[in-house]
C-alpha atoms as a PDB file:
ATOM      1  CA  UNK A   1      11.714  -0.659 -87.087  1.00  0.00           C
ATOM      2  CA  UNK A   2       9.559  -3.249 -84.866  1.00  0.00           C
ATOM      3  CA  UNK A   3       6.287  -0.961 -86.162  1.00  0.00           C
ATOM      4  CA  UNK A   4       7.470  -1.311 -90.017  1.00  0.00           C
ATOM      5  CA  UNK A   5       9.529   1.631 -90.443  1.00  0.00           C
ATOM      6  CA  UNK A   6      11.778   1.564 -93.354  1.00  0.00           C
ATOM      7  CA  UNK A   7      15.401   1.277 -91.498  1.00  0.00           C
ATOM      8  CA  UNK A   8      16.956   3.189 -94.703  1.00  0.00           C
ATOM      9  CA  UNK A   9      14.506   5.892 -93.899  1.00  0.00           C
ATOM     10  CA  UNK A  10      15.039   5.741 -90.395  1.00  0.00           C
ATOM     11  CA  UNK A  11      19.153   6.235 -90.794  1.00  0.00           C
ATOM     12  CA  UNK A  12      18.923   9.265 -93.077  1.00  0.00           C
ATOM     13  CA  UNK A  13      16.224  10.629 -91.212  1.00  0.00           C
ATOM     14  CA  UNK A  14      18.541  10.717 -88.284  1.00  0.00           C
ATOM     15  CA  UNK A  15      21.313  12.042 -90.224  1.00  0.00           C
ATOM     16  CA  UNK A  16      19.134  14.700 -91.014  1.00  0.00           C
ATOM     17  CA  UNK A  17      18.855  15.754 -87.366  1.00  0.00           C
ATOM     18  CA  UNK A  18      22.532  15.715 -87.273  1.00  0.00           C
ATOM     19  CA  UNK A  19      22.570  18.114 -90.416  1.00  0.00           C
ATOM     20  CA  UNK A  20      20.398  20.440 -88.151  1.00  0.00           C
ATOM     21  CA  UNK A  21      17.131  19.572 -89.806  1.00  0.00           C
ATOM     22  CA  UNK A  22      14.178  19.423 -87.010  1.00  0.00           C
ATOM     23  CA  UNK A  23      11.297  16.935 -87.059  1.00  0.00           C
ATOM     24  CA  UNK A  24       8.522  18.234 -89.165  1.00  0.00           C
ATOM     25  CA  UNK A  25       5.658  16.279 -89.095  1.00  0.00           C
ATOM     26  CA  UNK A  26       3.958  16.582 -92.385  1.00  0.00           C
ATOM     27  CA  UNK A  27       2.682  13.042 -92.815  1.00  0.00           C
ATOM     28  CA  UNK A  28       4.189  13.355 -96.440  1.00  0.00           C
ATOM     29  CA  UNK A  29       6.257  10.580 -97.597  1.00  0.00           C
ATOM     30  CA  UNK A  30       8.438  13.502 -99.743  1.00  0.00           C
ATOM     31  CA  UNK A  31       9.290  15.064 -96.640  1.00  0.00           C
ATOM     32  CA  UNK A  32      12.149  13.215 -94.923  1.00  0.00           C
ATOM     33  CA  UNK A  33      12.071  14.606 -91.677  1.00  0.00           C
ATOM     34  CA  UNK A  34       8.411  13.801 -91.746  1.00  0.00           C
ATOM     35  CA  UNK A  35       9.781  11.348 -89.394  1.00  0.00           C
ATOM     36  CA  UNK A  36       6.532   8.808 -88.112  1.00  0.00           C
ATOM     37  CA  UNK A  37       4.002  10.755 -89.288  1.00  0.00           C
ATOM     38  CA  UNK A  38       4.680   9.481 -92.900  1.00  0.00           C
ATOM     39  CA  UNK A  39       3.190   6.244 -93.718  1.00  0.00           C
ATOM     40  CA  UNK A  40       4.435   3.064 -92.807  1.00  0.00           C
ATOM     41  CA  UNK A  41       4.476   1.953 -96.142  1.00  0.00           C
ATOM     42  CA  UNK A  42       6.535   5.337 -97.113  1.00  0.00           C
ATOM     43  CA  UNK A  43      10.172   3.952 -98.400  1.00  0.00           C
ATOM     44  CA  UNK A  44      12.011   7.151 -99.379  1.00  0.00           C
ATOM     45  CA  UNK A  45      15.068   7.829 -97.934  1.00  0.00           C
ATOM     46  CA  UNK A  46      16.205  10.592 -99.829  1.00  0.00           C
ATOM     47  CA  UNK A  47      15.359  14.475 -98.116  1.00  0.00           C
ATOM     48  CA  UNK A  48      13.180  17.345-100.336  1.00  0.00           C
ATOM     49  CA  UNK A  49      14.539  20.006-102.364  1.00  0.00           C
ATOM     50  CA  UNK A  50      13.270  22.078 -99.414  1.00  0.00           C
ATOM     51  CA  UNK A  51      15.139  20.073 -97.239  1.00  0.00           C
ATOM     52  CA  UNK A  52      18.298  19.829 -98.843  1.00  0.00           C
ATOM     53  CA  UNK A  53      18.007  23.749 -99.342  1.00  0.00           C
ATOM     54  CA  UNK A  54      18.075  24.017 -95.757  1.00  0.00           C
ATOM     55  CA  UNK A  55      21.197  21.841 -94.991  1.00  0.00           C
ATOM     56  CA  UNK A  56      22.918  23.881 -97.772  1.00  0.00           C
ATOM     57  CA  UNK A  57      21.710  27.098 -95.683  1.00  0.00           C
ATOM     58  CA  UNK A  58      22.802  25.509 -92.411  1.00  0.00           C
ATOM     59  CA  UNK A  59      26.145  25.110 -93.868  1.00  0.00           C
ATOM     60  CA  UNK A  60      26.976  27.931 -95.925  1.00  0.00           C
ATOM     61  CA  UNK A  61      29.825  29.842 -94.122  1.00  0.00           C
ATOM     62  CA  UNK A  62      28.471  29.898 -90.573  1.00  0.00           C
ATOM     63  CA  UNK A  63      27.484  27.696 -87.922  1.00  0.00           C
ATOM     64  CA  UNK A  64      24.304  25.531 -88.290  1.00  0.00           C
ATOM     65  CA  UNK A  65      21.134  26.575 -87.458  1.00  0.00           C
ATOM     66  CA  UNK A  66      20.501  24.231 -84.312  1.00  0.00           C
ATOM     67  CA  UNK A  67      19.309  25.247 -81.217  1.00  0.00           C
ATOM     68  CA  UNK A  68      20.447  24.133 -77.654  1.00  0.00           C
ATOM     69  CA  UNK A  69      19.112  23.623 -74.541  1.00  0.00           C
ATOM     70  CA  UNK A  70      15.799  22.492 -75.684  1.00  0.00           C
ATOM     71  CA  UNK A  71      14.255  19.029 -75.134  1.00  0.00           C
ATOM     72  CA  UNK A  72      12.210  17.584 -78.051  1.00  0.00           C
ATOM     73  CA  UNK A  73      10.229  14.498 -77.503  1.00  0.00           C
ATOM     74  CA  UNK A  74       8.843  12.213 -80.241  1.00  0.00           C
ATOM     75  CA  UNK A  75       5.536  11.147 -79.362  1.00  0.00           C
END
């Protein structure tokens, strides 16, 4: 938040790492878990349809599609 960040963004991006989505880095505002690389300016907090497909996937019967035991470091 100190650099500009949206905080709404910020929260629901987070939620979608909780929701099993990984950091995608697109740079596209429309893509939530664009996380950083997404404009400062960018102010939407809501995820894609792509993205919201996924968390439907993730939680469709079976366990979510996360994987342990790997370290993933924002730079």
């Amino acid at each position: 938040m100190d650099q500009g960040y949206y905080p709404l963004r910020i929260a629901t991006h987070e939620i979608g790492h909780i929701l099993g989505l990984p950091d995608r880095r697109t740079g596209l505002c429309s893509d939530l878990m664009s996380g950083s690389s997404a404009p400062v300016s960018c102010q939407n907090a809501a995820p894609s349809a792509a993205e919201r497909a996924e968390v439907d996937r993730n939680f469709a019967g079976a366990t979510p599609q996360v994987t342990f035991g790997t370290l993933h470091v924002d730079r």
